[in-house]
PDB file of N, CA and C in Angstrom:
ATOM      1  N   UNK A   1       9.271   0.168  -1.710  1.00  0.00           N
ATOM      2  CA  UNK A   1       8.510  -0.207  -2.880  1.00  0.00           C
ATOM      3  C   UNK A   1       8.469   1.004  -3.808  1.00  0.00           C
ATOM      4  N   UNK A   2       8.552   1.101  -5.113  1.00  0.00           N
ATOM      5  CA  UNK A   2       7.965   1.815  -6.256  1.00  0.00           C
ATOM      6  C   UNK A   2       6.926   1.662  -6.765  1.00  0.00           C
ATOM      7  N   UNK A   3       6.591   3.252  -7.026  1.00  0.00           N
ATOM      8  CA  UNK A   3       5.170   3.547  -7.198  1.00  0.00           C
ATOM      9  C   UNK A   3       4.817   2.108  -8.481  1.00  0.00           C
ATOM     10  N   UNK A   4       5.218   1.984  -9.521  1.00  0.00           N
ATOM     11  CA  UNK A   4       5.019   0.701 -10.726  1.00  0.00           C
ATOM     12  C   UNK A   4       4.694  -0.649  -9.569  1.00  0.00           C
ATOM     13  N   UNK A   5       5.790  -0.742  -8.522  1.00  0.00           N
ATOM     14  CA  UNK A   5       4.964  -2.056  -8.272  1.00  0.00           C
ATOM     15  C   UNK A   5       3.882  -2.041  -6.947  1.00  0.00           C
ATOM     16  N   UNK A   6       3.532  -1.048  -6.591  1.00  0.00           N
ATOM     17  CA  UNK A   6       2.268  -0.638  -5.751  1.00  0.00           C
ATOM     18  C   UNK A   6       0.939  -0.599  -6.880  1.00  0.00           C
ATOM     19  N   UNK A   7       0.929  -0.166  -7.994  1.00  0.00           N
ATOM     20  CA  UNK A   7       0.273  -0.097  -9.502  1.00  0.00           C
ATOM     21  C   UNK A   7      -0.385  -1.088  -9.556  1.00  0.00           C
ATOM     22  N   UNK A   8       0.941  -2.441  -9.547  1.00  0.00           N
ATOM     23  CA  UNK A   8       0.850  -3.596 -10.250  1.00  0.00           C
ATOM     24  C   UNK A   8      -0.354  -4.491  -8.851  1.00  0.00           C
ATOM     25  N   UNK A   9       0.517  -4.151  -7.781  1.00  0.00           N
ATOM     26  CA  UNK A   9      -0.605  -4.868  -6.805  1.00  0.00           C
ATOM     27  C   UNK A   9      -1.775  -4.343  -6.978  1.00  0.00           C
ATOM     28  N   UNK A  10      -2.091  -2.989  -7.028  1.00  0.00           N
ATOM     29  CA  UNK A  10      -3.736  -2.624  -6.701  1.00  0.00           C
ATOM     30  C   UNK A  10      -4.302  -3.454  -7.582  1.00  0.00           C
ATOM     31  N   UNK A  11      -4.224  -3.613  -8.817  1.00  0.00           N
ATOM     32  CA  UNK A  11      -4.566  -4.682  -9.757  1.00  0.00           C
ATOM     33  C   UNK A  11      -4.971  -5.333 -10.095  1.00  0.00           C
ATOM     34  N   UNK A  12      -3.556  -6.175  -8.934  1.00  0.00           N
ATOM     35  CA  UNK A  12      -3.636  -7.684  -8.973  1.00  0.00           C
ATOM     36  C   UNK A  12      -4.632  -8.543  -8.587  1.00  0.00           C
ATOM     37  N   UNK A  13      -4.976  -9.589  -9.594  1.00  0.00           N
ATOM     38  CA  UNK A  13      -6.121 -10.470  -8.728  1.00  0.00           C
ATOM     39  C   UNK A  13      -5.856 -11.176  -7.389  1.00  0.00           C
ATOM     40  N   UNK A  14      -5.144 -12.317  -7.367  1.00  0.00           N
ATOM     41  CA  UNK A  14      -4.620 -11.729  -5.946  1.00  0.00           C
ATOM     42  C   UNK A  14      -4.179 -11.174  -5.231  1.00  0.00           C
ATOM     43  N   UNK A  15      -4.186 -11.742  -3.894  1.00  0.00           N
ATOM     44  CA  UNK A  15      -3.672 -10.941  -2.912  1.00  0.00           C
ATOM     45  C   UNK A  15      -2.488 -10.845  -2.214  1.00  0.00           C
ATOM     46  N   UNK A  16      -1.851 -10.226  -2.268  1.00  0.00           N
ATOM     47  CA  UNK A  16      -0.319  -9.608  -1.972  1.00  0.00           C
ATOM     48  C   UNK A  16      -0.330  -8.858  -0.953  1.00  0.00           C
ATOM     49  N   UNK A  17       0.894  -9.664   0.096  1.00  0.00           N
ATOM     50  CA  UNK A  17       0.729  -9.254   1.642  1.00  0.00           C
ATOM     51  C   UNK A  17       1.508  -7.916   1.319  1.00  0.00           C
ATOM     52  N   UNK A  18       1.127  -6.755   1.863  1.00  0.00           N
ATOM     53  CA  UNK A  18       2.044  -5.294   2.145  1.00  0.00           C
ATOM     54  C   UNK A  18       2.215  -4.402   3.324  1.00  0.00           C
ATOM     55  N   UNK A  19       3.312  -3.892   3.987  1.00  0.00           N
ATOM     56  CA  UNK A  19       3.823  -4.060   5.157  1.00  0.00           C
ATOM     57  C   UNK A  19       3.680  -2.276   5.205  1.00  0.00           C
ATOM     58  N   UNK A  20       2.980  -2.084   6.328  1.00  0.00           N
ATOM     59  CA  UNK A  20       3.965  -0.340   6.464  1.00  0.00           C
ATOM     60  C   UNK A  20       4.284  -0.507   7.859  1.00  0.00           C
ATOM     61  N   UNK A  21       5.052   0.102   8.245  1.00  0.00           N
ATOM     62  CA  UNK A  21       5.531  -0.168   9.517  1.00  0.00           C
ATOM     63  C   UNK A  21       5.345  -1.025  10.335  1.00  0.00           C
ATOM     64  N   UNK A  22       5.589  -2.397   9.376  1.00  0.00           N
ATOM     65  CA  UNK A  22       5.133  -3.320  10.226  1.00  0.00           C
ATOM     66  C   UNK A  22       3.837  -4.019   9.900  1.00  0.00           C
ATOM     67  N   UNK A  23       2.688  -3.239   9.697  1.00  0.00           N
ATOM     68  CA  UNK A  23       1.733  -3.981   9.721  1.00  0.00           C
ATOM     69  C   UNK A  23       0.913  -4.287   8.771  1.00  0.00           C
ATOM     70  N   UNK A  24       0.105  -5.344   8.241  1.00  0.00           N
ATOM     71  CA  UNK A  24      -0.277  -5.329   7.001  1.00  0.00           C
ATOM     72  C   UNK A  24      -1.198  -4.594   6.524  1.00  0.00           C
ATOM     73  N   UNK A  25      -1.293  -3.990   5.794  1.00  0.00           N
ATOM     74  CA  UNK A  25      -2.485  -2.832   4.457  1.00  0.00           C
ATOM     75  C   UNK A  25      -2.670  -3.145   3.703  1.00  0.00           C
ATOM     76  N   UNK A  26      -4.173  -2.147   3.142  1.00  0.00           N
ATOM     77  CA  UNK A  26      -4.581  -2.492   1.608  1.00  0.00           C
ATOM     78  C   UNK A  26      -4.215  -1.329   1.475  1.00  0.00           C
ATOM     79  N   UNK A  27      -3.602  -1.416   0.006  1.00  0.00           N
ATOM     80  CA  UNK A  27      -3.843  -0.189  -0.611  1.00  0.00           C
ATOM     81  C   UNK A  27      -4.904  -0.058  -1.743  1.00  0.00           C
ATOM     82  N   UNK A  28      -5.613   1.291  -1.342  1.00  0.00           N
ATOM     83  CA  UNK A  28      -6.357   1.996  -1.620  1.00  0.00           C
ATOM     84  C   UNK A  28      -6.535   2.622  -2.955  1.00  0.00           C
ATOM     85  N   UNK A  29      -5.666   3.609  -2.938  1.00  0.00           N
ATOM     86  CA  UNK A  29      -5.241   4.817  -4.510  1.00  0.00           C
ATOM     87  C   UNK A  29      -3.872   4.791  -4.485  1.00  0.00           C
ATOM     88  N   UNK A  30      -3.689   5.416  -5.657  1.00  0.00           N
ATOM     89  CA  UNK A  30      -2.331   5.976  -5.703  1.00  0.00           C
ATOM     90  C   UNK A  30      -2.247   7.221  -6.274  1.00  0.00           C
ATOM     91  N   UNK A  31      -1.043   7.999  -5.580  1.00  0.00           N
ATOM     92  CA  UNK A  31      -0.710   9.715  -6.069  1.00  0.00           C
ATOM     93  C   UNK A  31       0.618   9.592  -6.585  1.00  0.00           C
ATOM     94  N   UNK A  32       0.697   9.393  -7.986  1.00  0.00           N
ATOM     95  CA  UNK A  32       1.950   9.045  -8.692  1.00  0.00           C
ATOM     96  C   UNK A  32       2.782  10.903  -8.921  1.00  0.00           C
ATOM     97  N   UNK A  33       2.162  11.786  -8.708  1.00  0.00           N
ATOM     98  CA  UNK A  33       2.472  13.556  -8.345  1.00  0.00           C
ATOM     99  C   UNK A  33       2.722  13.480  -7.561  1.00  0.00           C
ATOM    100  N   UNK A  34       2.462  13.185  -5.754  1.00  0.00           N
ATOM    101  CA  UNK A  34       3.230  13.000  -4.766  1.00  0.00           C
ATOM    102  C   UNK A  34       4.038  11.780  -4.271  1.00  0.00           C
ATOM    103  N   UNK A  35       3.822  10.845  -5.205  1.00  0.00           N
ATOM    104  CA  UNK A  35       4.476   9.652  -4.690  1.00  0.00           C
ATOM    105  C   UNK A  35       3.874   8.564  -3.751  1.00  0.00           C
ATOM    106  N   UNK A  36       2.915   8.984  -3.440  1.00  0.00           N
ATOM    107  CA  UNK A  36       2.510   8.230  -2.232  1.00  0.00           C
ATOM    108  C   UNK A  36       1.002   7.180  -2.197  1.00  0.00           C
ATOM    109  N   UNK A  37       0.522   6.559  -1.664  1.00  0.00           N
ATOM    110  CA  UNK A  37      -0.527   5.555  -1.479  1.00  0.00           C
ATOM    111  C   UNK A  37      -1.596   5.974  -0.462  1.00  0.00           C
ATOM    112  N   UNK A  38      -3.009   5.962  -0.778  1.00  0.00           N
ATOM    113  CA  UNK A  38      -3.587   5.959   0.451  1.00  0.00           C
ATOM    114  C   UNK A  38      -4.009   4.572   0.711  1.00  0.00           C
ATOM    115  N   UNK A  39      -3.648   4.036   2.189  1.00  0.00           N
ATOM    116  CA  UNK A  39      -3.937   2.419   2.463  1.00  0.00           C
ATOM    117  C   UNK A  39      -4.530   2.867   3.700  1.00  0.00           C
ATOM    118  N   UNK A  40      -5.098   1.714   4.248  1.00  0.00           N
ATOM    119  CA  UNK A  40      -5.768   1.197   5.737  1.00  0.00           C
ATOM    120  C   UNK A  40      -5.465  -0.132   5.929  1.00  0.00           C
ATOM    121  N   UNK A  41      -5.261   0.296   7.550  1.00  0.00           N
ATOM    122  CA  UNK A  41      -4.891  -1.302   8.332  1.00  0.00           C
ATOM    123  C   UNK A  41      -5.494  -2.737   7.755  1.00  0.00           C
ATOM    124  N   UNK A  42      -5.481  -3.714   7.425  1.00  0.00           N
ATOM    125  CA  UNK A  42      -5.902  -4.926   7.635  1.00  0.00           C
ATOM    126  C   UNK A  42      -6.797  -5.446   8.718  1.00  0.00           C
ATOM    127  N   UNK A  43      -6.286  -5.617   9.477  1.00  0.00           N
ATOM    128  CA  UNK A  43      -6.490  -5.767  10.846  1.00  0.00           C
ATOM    129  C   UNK A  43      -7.119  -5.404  11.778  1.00  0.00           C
ATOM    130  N   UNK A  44      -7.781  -3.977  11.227  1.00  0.00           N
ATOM    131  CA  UNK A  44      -8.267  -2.953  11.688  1.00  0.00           C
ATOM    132  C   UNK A  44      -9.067  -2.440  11.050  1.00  0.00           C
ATOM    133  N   UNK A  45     -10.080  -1.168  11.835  1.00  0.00           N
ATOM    134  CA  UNK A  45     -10.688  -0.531  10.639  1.00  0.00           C
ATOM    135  C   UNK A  45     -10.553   0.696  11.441  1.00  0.00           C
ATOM    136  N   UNK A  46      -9.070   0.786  11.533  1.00  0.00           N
ATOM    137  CA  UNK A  46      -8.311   2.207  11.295  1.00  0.00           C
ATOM    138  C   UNK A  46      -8.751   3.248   9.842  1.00  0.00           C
ATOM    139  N   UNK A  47      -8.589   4.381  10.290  1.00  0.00           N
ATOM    140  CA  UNK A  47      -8.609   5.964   9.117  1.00  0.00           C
ATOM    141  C   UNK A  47      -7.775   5.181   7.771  1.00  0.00           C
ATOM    142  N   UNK A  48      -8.055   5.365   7.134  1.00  0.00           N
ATOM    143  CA  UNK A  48      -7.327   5.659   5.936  1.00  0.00           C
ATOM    144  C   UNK A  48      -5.997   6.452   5.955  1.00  0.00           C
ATOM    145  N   UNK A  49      -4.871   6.972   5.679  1.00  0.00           N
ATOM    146  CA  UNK A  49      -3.822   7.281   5.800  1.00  0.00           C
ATOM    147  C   UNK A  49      -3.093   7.961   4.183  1.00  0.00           C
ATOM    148  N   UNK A  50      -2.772   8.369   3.960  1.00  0.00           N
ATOM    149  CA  UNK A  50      -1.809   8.745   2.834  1.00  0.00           C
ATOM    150  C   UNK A  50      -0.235   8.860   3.708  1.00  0.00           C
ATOM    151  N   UNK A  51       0.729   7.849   2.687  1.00  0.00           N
ATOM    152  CA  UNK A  51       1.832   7.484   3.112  1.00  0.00           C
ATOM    153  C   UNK A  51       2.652   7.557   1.678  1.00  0.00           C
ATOM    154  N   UNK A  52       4.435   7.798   2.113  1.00  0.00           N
ATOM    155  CA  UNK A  52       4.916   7.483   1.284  1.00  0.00           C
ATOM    156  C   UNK A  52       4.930   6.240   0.338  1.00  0.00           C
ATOM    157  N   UNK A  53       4.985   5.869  -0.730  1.00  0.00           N
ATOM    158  CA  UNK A  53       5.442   4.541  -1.249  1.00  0.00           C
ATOM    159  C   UNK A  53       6.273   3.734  -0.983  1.00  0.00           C
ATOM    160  N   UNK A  54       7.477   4.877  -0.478  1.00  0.00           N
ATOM    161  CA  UNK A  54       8.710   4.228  -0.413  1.00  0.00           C
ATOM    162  C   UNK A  54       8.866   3.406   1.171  1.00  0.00           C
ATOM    163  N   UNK A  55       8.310   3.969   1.724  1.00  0.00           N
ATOM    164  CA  UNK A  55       7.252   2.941   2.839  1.00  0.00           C
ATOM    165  C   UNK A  55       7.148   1.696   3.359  1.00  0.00           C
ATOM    166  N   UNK A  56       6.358   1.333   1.994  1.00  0.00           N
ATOM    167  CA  UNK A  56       5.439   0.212   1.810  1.00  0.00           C
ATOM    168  C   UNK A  56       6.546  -0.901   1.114  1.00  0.00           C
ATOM    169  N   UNK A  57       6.646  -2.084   2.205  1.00  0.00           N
ATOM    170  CA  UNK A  57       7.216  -3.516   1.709  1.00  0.00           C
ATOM    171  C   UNK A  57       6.328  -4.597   1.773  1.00  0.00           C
ATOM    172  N   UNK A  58       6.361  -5.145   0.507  1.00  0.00           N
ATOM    173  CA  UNK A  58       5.917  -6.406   0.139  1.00  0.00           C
ATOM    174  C   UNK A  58       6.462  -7.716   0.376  1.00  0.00           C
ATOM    175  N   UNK A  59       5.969  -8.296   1.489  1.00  0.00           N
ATOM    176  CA  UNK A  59       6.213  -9.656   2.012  1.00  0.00           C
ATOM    177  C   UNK A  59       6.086 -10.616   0.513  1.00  0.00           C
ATOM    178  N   UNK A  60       7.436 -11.355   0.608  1.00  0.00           N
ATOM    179  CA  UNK A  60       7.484 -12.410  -0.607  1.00  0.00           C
ATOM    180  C   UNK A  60       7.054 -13.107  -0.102  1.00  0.00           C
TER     181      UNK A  60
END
């Protein structure tokens, strides 16, 4: 994913499934200087994380 369409989801009124290794996240912020997203599990109420963008796939 690119940082523009990680942007476009935080956003978005709905909700848009997003994948990091597998598993689904919200994302949180974005660090358009490092590139990267801070998200947390779905599923979970796992830490918070800062991850690449390039990462993060969006289930169509």
């Amino acid at each position: 994913m690119d940082m523009q369409r990680a942007r476009q989801i935080l956003s978005a009124d709905e909700t848009v499934t997003v994948l990091h290794n597998g598993s689904p996240i919200w994302i949180k912020s974005l660090s358009s200087k490092n590139n990267t997203v801070m998200v947390w599990p779905i599923e979970d109420t796992g830490e918070v994380r800062e991850v690449p963008v390039a990462e993060l796939v969006e289930v169509q």
